[in-house]
C-alpha atoms as a PDB file:
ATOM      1  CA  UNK A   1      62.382  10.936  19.673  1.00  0.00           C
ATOM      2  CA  UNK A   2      62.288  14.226  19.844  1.00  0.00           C
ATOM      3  CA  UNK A   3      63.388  17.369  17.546  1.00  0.00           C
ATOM      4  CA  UNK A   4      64.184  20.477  18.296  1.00  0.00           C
ATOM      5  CA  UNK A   5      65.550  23.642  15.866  1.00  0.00           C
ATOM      6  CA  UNK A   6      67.618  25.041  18.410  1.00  0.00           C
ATOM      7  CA  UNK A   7      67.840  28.152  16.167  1.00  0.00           C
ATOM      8  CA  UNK A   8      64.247  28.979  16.492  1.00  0.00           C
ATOM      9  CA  UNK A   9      63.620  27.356  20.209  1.00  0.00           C
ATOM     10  CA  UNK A  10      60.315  25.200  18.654  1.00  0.00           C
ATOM     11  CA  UNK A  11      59.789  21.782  18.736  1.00  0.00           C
ATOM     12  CA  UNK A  12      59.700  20.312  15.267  1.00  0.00           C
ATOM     13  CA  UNK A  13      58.223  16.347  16.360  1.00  0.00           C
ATOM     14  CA  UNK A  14      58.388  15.309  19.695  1.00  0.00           C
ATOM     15  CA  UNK A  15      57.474  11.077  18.833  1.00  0.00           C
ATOM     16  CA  UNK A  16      59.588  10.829  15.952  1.00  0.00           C
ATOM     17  CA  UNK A  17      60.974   7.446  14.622  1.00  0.00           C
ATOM     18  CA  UNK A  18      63.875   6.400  13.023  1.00  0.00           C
ATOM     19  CA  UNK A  19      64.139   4.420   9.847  1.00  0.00           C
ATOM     20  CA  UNK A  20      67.998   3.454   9.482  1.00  0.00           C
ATOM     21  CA  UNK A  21      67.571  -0.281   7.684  1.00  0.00           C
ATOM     22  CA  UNK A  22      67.286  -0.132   4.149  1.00  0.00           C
ATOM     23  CA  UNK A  23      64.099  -1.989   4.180  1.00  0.00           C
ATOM     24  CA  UNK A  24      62.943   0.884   6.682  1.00  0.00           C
ATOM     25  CA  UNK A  25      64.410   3.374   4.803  1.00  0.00           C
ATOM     26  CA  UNK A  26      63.137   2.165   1.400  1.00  0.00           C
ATOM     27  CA  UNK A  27      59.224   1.744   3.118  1.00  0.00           C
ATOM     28  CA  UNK A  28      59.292   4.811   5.176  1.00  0.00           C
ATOM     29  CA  UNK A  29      55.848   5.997   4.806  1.00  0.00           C
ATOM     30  CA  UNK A  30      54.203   3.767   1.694  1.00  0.00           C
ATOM     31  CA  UNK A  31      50.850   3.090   2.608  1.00  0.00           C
ATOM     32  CA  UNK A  32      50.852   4.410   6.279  1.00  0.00           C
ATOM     33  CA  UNK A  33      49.777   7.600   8.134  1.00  0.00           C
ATOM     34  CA  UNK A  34      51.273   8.817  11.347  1.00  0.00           C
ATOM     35  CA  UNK A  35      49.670   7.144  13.824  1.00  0.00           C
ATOM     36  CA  UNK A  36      51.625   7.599  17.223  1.00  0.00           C
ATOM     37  CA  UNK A  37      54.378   8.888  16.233  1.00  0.00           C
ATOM     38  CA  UNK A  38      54.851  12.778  14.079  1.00  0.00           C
ATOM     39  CA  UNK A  39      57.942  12.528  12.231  1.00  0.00           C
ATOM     40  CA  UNK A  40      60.001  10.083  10.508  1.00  0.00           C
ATOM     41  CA  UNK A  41      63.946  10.501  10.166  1.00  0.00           C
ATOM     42  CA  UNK A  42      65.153   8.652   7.781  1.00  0.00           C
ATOM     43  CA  UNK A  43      69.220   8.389   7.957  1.00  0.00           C
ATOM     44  CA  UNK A  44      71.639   8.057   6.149  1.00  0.00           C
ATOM     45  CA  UNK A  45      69.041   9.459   3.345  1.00  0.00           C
ATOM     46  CA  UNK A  46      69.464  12.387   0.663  1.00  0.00           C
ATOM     47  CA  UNK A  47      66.392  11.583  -1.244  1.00  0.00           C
ATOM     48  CA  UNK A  48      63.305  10.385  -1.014  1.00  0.00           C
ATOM     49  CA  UNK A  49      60.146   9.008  -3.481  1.00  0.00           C
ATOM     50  CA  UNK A  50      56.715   9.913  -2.631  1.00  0.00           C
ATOM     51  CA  UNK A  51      55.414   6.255  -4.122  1.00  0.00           C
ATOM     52  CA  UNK A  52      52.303   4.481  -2.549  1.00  0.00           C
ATOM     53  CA  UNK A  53      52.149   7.783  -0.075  1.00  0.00           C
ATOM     54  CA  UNK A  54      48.975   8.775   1.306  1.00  0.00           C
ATOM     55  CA  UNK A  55      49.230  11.947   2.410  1.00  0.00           C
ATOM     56  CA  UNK A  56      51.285  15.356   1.691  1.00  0.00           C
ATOM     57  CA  UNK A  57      54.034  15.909   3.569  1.00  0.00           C
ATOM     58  CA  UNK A  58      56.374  18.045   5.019  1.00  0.00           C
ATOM     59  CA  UNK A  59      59.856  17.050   4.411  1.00  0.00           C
ATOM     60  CA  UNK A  60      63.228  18.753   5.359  1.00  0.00           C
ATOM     61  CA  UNK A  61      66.433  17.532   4.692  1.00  0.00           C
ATOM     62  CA  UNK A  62      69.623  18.132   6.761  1.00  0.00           C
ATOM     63  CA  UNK A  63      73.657  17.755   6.457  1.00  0.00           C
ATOM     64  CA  UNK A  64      75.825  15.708   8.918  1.00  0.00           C
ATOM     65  CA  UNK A  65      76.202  18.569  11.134  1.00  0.00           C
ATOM     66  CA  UNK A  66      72.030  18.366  11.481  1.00  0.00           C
ATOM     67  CA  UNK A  67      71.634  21.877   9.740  1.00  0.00           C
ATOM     68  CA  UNK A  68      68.848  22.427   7.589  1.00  0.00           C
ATOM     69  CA  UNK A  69      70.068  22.162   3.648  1.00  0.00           C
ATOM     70  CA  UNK A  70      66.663  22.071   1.868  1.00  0.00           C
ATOM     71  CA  UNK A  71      62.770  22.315   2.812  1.00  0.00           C
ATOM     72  CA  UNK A  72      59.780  20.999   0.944  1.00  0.00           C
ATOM     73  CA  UNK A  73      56.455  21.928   2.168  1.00  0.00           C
ATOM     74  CA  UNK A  74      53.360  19.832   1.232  1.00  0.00           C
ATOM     75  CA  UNK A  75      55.221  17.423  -0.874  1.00  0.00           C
ATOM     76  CA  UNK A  76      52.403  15.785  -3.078  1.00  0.00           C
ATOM     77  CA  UNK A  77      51.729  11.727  -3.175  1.00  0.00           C
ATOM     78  CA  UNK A  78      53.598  10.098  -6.260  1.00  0.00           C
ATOM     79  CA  UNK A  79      55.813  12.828  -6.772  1.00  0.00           C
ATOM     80  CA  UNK A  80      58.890  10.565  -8.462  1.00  0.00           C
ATOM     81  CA  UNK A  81      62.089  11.990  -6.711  1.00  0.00           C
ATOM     82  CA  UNK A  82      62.977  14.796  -4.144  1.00  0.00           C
ATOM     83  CA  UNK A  83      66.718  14.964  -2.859  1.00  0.00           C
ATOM     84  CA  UNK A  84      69.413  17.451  -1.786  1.00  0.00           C
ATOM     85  CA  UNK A  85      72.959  16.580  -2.572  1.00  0.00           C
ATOM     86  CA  UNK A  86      74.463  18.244   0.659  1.00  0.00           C
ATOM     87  CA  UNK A  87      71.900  15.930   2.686  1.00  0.00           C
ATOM     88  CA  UNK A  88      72.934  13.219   5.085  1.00  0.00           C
ATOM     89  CA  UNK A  89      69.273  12.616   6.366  1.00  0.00           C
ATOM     90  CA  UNK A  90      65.429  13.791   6.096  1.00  0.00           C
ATOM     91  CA  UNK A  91      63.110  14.278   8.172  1.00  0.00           C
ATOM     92  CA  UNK A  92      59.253  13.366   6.548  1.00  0.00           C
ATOM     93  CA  UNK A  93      56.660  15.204   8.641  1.00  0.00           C
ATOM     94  CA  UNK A  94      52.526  15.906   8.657  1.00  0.00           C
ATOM     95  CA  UNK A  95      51.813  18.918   6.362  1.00  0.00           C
ATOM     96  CA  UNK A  96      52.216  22.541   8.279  1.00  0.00           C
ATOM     97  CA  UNK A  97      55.155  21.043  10.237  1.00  0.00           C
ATOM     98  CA  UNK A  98      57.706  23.741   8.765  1.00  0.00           C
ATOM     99  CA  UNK A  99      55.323  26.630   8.834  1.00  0.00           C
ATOM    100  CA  UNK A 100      54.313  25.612  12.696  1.00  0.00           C
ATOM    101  CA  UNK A 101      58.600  25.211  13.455  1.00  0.00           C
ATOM    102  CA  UNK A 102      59.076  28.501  11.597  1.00  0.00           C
ATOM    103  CA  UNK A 103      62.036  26.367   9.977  1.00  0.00           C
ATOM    104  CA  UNK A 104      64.478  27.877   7.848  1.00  0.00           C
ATOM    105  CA  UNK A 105      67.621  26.546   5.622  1.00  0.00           C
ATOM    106  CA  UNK A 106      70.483  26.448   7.875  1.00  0.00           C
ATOM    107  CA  UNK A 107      68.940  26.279  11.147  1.00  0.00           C
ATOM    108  CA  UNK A 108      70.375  23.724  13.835  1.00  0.00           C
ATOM    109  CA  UNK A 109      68.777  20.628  14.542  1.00  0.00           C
ATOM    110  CA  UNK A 110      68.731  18.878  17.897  1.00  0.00           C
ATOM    111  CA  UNK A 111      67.554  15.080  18.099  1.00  0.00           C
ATOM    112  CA  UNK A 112      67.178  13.479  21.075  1.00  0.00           C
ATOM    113  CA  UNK A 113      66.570  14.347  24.653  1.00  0.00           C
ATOM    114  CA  UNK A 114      63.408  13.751  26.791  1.00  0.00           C
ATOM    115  CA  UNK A 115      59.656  14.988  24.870  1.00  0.00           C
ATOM    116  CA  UNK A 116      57.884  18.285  26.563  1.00  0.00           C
ATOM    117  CA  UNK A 117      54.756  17.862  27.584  1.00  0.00           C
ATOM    118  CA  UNK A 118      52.201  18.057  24.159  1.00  0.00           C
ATOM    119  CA  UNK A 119      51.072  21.772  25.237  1.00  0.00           C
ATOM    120  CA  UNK A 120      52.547  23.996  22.965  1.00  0.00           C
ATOM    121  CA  UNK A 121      54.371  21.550  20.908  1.00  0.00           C
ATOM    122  CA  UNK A 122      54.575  20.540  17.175  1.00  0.00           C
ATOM    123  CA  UNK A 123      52.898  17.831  15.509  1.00  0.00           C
END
């Protein structure tokens, strides 16, 4: 899937997948790198643990309305609890994601629609 902040005009992930089961919610990224795929949304979500997790991440949460309501960058392995209230979803990405996006709170997400080609994109 792709994701877009429409506010900037960058691509944030353009192979992104979707965890919406709890089982997929609750295993998101435990023990797993991205391979194929640079983003995972996970949704309905508002916070997220960092057990079993390989790598640091990126992670930005977002309201119903897909706006940005909090940003985390390099979130460490077994960090014990990150959430925002306001959230409705996050969005776990590699590490330099946000800086690469030039993200901000309260910019507009887009999901969906057909993937650029990889030149010039994020992730």
């Amino acid at each position: 899937m792709l994701i877009r902040n429409t506010t900037r005009g960058t691509v944030i992930a353009d192979r992104a997948e979707v965890a919406r089961s709890v089982a997929a919610r609750t295993r998101g990224l435990m023990l797993r790198r991205f391979d194929g795929f640079d983003g995972l949304v996970l949704e309905p979500c508002n916070s997220i643990h960092r057990c079993f997790m390989l790598m640091p991440l990126d992670v930005i949460f977002f309201d119903n309305r897909r706006a940005i309501t909090k940003m985390v960058s390099a979130l460490a392995p077994w960090r014990l609890f990150c959430g925002s209230w306001r959230a409705a979803g996050v969005l776990e990405l590699p590490e330099g994601a946000i800086a690469r996006s030039q993200s901000q709170p309260g910019d507009q997400l887009e999901f969906g629609g057909p993937a650029p080609s990889r030149a010039g994109t994020i992730g």
